[in-house]
N, C-alpha and C. Protein backbone atom coordinates (compact mmCIF):
# COMPACT_ATOMS: atom_id res chain seq x y z
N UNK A 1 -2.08 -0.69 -1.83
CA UNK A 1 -2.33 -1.65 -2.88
C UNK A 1 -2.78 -2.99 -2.33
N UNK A 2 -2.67 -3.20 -0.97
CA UNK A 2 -2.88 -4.61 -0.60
C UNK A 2 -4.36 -4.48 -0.38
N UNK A 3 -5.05 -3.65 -0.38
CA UNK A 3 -6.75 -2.97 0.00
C UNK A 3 -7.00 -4.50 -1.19
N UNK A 4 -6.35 -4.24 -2.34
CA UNK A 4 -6.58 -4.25 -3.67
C UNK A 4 -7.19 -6.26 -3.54
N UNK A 5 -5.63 -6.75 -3.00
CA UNK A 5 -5.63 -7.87 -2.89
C UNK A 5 -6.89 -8.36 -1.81
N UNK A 6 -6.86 -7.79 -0.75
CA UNK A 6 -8.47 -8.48 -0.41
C UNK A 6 -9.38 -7.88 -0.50
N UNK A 7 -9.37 -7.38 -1.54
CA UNK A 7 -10.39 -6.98 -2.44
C UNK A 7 -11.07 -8.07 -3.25
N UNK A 8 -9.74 -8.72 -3.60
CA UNK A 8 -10.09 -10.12 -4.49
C UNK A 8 -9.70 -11.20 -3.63
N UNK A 9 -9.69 -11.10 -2.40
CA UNK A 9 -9.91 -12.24 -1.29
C UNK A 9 -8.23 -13.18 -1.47
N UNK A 10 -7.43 -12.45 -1.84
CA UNK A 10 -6.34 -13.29 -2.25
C UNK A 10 -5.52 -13.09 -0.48
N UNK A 11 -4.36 -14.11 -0.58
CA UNK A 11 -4.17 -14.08 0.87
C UNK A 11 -3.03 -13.73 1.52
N UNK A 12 -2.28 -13.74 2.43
CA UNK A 12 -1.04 -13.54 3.15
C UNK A 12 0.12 -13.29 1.94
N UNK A 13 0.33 -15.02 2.01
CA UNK A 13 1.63 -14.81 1.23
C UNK A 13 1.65 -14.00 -0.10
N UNK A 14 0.39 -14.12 -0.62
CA UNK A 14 -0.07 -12.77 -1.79
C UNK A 14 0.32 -11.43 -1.52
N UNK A 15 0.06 -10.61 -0.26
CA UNK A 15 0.54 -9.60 -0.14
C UNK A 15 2.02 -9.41 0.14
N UNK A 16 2.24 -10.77 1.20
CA UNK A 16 3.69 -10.41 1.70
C UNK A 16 4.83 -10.56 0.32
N UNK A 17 4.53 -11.12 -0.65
CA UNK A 17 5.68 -11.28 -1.90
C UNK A 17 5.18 -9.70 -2.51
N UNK A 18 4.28 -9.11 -2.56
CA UNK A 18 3.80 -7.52 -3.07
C UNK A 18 4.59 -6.69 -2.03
N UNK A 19 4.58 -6.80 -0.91
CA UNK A 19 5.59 -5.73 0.11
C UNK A 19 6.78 -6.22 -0.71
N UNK A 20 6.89 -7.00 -0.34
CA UNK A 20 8.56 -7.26 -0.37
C UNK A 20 8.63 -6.75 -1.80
N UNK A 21 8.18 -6.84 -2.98
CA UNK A 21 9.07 -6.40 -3.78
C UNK A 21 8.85 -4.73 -4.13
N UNK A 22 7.66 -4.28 -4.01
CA UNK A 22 7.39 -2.75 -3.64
C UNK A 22 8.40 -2.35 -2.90
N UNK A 23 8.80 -2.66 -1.48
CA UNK A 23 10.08 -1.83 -0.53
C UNK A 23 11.43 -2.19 -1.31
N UNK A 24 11.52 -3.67 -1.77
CA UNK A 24 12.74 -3.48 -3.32
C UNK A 24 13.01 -2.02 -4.11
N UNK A 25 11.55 -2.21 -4.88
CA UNK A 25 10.92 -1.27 -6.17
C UNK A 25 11.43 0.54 -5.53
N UNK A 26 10.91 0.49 -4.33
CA UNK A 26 11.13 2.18 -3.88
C UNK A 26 12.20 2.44 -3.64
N UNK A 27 12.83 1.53 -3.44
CA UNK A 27 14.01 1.73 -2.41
C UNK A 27 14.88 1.77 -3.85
N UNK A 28 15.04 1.27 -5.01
CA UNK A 28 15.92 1.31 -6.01
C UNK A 28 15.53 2.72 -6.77
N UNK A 29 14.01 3.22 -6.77
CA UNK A 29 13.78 4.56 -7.42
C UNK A 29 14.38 5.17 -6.88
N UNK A 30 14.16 5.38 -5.42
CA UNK A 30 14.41 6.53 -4.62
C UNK A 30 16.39 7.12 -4.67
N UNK A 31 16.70 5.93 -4.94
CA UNK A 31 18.25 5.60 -5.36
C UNK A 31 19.04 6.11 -6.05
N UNK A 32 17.86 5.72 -7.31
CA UNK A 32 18.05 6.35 -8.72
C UNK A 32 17.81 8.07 -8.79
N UNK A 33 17.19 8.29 -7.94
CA UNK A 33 16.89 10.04 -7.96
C UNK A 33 17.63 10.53 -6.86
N UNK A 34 18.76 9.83 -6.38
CA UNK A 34 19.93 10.56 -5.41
C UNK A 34 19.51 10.40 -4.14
N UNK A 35 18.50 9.64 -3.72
CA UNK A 35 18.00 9.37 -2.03
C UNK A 35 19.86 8.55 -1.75
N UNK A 36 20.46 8.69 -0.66
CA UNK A 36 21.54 7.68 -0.09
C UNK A 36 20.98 6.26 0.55
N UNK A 37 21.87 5.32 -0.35
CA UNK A 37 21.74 4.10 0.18
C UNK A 37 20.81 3.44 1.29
N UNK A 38 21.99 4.22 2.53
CA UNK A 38 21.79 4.49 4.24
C UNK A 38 20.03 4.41 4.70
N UNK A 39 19.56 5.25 3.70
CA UNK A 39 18.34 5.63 4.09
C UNK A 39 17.16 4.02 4.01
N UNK A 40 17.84 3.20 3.02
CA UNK A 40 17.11 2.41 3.17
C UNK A 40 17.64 1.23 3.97
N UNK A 41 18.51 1.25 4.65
CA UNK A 41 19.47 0.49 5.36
C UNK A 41 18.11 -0.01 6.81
N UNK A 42 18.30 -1.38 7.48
CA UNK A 42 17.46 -2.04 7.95
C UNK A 42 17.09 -1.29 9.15
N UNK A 43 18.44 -0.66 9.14
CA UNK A 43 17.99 -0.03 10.49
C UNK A 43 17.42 1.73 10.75
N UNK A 44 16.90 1.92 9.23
CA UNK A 44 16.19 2.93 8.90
C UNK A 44 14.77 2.50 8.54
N UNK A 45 14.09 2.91 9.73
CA UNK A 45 12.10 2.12 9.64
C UNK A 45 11.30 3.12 8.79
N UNK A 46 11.47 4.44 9.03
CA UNK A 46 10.46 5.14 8.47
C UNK A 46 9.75 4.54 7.44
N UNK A 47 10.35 4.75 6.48
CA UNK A 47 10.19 4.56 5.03
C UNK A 47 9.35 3.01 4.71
N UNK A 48 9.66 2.18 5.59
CA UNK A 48 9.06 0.52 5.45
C UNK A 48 7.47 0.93 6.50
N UNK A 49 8.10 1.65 7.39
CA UNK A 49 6.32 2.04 8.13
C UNK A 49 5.60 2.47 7.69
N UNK A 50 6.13 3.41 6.98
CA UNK A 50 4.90 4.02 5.90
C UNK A 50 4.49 3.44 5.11
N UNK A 51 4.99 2.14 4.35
CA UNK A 51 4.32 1.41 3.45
C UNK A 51 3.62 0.58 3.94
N UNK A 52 4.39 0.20 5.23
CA UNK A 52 3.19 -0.91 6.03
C UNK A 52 1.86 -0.58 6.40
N UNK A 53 2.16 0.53 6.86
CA UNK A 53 1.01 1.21 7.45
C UNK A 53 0.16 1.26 6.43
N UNK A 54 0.25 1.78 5.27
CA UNK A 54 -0.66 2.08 4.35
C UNK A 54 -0.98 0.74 3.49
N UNK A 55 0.16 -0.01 3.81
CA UNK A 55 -1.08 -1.66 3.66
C UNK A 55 -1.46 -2.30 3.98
N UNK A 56 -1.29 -2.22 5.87
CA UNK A 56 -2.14 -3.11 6.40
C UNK A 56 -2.75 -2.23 7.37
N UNK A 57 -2.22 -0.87 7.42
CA UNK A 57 -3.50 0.16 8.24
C UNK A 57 -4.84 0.38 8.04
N UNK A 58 -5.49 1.26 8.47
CA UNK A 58 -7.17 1.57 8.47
C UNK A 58 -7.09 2.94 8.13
N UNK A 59 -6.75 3.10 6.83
CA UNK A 59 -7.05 4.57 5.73
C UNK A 59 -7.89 4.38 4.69
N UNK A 60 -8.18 6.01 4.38
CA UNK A 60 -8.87 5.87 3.64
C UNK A 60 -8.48 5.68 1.83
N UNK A 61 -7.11 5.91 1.96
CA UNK A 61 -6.49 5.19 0.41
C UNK A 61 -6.38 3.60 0.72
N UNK A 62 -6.49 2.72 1.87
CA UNK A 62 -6.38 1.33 1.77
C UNK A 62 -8.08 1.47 1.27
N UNK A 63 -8.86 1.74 1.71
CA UNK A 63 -9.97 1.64 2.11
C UNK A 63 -10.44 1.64 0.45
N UNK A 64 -9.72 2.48 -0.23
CA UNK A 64 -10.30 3.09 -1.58
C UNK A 64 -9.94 1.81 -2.59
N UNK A 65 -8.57 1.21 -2.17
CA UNK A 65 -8.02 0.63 -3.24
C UNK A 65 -9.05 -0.94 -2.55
N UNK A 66 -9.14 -1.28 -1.55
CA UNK A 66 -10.24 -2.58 -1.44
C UNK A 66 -11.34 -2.60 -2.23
N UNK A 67 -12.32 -0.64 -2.22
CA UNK A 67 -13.41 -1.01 -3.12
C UNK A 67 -13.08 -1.63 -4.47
N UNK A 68 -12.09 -0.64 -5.02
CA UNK A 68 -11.47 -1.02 -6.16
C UNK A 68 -11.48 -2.40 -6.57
N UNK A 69 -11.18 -3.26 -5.77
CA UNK A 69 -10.60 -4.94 -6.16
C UNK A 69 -11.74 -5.54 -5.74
N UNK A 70 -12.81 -4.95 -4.97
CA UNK A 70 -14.17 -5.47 -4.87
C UNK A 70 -14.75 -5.09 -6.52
N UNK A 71 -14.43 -4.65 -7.43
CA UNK A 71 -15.33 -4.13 -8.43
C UNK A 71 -16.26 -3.09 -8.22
N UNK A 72 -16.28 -2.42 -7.55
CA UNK A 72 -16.34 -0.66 -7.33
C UNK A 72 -15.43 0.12 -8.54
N UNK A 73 -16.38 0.99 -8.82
CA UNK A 73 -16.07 1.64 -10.04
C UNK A 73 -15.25 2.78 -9.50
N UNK A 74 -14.43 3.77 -10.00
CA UNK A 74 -13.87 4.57 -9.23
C UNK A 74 -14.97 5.72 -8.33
N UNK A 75 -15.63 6.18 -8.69
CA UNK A 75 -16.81 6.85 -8.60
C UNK A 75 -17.11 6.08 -7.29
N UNK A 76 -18.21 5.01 -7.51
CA UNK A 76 -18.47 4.02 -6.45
C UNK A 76 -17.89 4.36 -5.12
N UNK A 77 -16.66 4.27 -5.16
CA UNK A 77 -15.50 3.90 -4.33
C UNK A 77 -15.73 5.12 -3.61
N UNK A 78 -15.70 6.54 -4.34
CA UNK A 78 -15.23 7.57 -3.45
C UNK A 78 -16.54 8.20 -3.05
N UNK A 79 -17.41 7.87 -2.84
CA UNK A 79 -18.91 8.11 -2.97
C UNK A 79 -18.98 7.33 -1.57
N UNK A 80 -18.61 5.78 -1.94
CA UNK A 80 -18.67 4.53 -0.31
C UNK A 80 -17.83 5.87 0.53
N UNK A 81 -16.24 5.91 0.12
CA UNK A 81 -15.65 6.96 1.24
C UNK A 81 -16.21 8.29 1.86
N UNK A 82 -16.86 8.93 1.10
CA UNK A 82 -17.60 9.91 1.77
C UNK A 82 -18.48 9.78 2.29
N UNK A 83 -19.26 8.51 2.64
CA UNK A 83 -20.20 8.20 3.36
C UNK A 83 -19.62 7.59 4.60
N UNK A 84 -18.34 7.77 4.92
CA UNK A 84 -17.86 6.60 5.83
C UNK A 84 -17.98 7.92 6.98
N UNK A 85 -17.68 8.02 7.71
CA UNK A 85 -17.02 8.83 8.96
C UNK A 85 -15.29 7.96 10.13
N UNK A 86 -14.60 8.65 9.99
CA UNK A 86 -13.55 7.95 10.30
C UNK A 86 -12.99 8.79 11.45
């Protein structure tokens, strides 16, 4: 989702208040559907790497959601991705 934000050129502290309350947001679903506490406990990374990764990594769902917030139509978007080679 952060593709999204500089997509629309918005900046740091823009994304970093979007992590932070997304790893909130999952961490209370995941809760709610019987995941244990523990799992989201600080000293359990997985789960925060994977979100990091996928918002400040080099994929092709970051990649998709930037066209997106560039005004790329969905189409657009996955059309740019299949032209990419990665």
């Amino acid at each position: 989702m952060l593709d999204f934000f500089d997509g629309l050129q918005l900046g740091a502290s823009s994304k970093s208040a979007y992590v932070s309350l997304a790893a909130k947001e999952m961490a209370m679903l995941a809760i709610e559907m019987g995941a244990k506490p523990s799992s989201f406990a600080i000293g359990s990374h997985a789960w925060l790497s994977d979100l990091l990764t996928t918002s400040f990594g080099s994929s092709r769902n970051r990649s998709f959601g930037e066209y997106i917030g560039m005004g790329l139509s969905v189409e657009e978007a996955l059309n740019k991705l299949k032209s990419q080679k990665r």
